[in-house]
C-alpha atoms as a PDB file:
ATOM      1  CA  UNK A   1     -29.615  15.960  -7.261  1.00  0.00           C
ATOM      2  CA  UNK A   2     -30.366  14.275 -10.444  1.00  0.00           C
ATOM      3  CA  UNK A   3     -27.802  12.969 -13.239  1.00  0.00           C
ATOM      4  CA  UNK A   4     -26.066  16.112 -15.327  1.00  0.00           C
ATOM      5  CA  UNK A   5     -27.549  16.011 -19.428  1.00  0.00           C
ATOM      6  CA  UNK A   6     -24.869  16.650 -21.395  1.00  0.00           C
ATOM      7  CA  UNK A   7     -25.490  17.687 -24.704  1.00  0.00           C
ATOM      8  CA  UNK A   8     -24.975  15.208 -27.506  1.00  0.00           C
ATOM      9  CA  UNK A   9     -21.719  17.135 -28.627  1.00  0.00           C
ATOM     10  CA  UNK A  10     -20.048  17.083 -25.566  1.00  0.00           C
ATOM     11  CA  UNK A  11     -20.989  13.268 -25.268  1.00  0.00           C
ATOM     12  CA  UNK A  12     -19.730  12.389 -28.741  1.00  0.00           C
ATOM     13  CA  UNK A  13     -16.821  14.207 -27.839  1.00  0.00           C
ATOM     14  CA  UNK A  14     -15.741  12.720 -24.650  1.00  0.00           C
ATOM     15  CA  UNK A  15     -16.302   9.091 -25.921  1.00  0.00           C
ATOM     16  CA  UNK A  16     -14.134   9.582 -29.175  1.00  0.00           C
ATOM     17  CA  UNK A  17     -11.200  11.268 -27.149  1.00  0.00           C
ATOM     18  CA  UNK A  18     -11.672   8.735 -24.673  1.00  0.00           C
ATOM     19  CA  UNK A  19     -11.774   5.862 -27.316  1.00  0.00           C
ATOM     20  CA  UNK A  20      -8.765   7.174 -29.250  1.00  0.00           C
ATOM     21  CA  UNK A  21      -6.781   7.655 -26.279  1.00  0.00           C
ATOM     22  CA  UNK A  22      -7.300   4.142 -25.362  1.00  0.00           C
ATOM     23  CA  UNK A  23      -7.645   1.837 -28.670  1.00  0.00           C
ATOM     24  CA  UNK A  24      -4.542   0.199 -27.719  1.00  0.00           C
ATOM     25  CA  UNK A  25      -6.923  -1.714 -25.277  1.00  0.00           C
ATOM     26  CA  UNK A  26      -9.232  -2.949 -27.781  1.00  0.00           C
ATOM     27  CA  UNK A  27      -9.544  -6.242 -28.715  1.00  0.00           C
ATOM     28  CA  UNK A  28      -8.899  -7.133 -33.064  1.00  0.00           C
ATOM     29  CA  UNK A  29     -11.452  -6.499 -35.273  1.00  0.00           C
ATOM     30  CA  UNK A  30     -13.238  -3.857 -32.750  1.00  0.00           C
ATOM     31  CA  UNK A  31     -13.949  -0.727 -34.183  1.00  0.00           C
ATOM     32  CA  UNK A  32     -12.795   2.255 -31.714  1.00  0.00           C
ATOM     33  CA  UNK A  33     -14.911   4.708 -33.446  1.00  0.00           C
ATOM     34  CA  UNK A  34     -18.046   2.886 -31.858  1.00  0.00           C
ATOM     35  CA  UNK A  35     -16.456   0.805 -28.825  1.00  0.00           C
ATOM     36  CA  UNK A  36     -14.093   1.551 -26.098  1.00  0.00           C
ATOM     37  CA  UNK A  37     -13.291  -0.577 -22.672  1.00  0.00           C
ATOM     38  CA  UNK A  38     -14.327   0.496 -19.336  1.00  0.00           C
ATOM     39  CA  UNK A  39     -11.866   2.488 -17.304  1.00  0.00           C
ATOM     40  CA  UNK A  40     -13.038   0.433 -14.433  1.00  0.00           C
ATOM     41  CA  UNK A  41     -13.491  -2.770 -15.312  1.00  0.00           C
ATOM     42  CA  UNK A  42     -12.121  -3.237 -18.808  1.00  0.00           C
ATOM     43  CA  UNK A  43     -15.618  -4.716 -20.277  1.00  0.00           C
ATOM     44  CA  UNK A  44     -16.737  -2.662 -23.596  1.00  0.00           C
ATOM     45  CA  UNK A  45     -18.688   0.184 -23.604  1.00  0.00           C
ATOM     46  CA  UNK A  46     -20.786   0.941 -27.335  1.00  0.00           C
ATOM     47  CA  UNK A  47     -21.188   4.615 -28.393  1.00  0.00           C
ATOM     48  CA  UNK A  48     -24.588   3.991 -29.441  1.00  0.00           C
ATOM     49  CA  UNK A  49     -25.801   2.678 -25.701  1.00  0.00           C
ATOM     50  CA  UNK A  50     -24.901   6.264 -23.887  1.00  0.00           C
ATOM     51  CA  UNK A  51     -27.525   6.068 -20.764  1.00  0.00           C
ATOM     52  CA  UNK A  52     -28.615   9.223 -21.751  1.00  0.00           C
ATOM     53  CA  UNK A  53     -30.127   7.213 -25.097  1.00  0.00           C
ATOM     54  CA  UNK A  54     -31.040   4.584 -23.232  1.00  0.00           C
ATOM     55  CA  UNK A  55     -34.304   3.611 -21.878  1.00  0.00           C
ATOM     56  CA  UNK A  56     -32.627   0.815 -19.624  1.00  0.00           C
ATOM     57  CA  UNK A  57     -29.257  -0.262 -19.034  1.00  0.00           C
ATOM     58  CA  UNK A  58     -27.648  -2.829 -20.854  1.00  0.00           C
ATOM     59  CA  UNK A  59     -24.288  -4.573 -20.478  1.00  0.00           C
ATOM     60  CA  UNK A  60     -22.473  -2.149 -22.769  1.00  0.00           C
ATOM     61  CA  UNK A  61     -23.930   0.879 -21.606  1.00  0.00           C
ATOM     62  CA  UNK A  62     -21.882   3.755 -20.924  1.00  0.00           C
ATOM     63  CA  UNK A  63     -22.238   6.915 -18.830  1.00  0.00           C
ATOM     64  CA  UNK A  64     -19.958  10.053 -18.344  1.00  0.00           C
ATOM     65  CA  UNK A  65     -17.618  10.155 -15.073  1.00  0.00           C
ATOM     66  CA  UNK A  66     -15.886  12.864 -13.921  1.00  0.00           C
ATOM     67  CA  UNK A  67     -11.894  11.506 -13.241  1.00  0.00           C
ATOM     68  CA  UNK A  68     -11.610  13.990 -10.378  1.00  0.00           C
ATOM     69  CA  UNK A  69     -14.765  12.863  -8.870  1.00  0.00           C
ATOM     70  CA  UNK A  70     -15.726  16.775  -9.073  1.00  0.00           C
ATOM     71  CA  UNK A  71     -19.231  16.995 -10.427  1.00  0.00           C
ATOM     72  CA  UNK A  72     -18.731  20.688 -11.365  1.00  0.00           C
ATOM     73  CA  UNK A  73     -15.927  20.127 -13.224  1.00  0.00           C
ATOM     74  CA  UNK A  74     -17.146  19.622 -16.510  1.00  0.00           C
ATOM     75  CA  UNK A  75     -13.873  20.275 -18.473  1.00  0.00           C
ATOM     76  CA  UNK A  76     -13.356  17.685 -21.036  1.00  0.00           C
ATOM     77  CA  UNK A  77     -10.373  16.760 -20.435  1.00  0.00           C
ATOM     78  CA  UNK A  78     -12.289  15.292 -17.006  1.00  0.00           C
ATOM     79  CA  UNK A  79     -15.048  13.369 -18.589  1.00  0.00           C
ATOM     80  CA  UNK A  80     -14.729   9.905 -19.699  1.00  0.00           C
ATOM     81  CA  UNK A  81     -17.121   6.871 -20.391  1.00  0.00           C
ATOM     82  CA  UNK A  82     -17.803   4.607 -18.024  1.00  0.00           C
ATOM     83  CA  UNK A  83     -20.055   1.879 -17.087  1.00  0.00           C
ATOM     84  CA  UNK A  84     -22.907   3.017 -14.626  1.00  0.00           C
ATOM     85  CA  UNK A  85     -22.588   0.628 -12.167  1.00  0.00           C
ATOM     86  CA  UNK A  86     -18.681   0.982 -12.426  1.00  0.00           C
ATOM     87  CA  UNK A  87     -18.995   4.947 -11.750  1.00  0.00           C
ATOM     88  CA  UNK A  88     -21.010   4.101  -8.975  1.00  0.00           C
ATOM     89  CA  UNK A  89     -18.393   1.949  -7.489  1.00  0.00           C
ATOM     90  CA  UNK A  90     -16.214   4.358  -8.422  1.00  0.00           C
ATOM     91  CA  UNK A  91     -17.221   7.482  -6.498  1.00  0.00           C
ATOM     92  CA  UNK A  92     -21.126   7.543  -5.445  1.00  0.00           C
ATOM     93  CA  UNK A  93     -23.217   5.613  -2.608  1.00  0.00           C
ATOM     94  CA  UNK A  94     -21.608   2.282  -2.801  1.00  0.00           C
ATOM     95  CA  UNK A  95     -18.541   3.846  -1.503  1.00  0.00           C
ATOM     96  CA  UNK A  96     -19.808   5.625   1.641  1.00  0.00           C
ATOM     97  CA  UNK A  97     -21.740   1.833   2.253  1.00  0.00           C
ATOM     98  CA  UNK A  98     -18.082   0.214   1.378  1.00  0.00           C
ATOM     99  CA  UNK A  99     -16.450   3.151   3.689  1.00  0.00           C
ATOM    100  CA  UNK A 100     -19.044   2.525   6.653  1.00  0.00           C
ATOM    101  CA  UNK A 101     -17.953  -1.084   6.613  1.00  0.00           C
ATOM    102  CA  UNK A 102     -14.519  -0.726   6.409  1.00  0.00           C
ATOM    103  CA  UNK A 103     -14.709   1.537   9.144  1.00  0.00           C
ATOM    104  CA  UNK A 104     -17.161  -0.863  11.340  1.00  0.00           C
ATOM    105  CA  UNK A 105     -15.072  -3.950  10.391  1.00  0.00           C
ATOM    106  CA  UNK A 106     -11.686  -1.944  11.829  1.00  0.00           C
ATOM    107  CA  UNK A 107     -13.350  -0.706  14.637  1.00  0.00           C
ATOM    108  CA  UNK A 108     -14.699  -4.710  15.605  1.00  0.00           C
ATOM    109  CA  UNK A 109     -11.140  -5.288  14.992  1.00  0.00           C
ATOM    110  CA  UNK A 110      -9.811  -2.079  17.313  1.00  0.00           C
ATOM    111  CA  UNK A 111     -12.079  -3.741  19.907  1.00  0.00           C
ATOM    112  CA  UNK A 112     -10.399  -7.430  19.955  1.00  0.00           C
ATOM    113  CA  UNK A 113      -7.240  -6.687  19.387  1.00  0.00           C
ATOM    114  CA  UNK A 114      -8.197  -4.028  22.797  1.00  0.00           C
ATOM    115  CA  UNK A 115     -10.120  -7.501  24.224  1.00  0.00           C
ATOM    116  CA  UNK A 116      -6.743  -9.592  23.685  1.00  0.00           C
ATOM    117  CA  UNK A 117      -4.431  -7.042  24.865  1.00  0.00           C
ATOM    118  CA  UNK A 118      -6.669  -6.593  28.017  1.00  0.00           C
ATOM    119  CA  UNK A 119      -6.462 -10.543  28.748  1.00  0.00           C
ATOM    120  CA  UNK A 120      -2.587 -10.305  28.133  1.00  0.00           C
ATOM    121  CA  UNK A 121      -2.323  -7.439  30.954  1.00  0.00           C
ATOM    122  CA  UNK A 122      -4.334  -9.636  33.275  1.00  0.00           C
ATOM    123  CA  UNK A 123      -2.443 -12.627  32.533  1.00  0.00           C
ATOM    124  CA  UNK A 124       0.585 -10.606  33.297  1.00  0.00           C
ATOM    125  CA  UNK A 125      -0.743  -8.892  36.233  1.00  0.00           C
ATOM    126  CA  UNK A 126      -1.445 -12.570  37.425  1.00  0.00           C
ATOM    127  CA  UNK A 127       1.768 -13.779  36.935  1.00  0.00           C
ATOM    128  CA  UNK A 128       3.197 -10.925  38.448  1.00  0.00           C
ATOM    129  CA  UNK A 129       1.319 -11.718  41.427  1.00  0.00           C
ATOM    130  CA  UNK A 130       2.024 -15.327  41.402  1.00  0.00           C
ATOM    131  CA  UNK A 131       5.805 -14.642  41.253  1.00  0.00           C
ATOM    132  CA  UNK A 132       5.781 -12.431  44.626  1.00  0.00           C
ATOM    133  CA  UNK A 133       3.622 -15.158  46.359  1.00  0.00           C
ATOM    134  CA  UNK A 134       6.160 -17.857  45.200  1.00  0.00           C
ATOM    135  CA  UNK A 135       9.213 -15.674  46.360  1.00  0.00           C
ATOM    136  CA  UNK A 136       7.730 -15.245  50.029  1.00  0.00           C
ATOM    137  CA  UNK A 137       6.312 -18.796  50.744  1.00  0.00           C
ATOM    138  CA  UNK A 138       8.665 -20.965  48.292  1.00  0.00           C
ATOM    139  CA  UNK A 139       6.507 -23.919  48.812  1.00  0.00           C
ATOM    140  CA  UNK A 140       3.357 -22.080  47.254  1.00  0.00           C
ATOM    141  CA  UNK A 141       5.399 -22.690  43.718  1.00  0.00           C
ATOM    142  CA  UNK A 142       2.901 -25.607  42.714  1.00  0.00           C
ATOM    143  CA  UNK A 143      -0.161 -23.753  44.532  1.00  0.00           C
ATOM    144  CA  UNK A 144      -0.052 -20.846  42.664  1.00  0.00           C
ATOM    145  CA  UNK A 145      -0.119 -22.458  38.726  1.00  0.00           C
END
């Protein structure tokens, strides 16, 4: 499914809510009627580079994310601007690649920690047997280690 157009009312609209909402973050001397910061990452964003405009990204551009992660839920109160790589980060395939490795790297670690708990039964089970051959032949103590 391809990117959602939004119409250039509804874009204007979410980045000046968005932008007045947050102007506290803005450095002096930016203007928050054409720059806000990144939800994300807190790097501007320019009003005038909104991917949908754009012919390439750029390092200000900006594109609309849904908060609740809902693509259908085009209410504005759940659209803000965001950097394209940051809304990818955010919610889309870089996630399920982050989730897949988070999930291999716990399962490699599931499997040691199964590996070392496995050698720590048979090194008990060893001693165990080591003790009841020491307690029938006492002379076996320096045998058996």
């Amino acid at each position: 499914m391809g990117r959602k157009k939004f119409t250039s009312k509804v874009v204007r609209l979410v980045f000046k809510n968005y932008s007045e909402k947050n102007k506290h973050k803005l450095k002096n001397g930016q203007d928050p009627t054409q720059e806000a910061m990144c939800p994300k990452c807190n790097k501007t964003m320019l009003k005038a580079q909104y991917l949908g405009n754009m012919k390439e990204e750029k390092d200000k551009t900006w594109d609309i994310d849904h908060i609740d992660q809902n693509n259908e839920n085009n209410d504005i109160s759940n659209l803000q601007p965001m950097h394209p790589i940051c809304n990818k980060q955010k919610g889309g395939k870089n996630n399920n690649k982050e989730e897949k490795h988070m999930n291999n790297n716990n399962k490699a670690n599931q499997k040691n920690n199964n590996n070392v708990n496995q050698s720590s039964n048979n090194k008990a089970y060893n001693d165990t047997n080591n003790n009841r051959a020491n307690q029938k032949n006492p002379n076996n103590k320096n045998k058996a280690k």
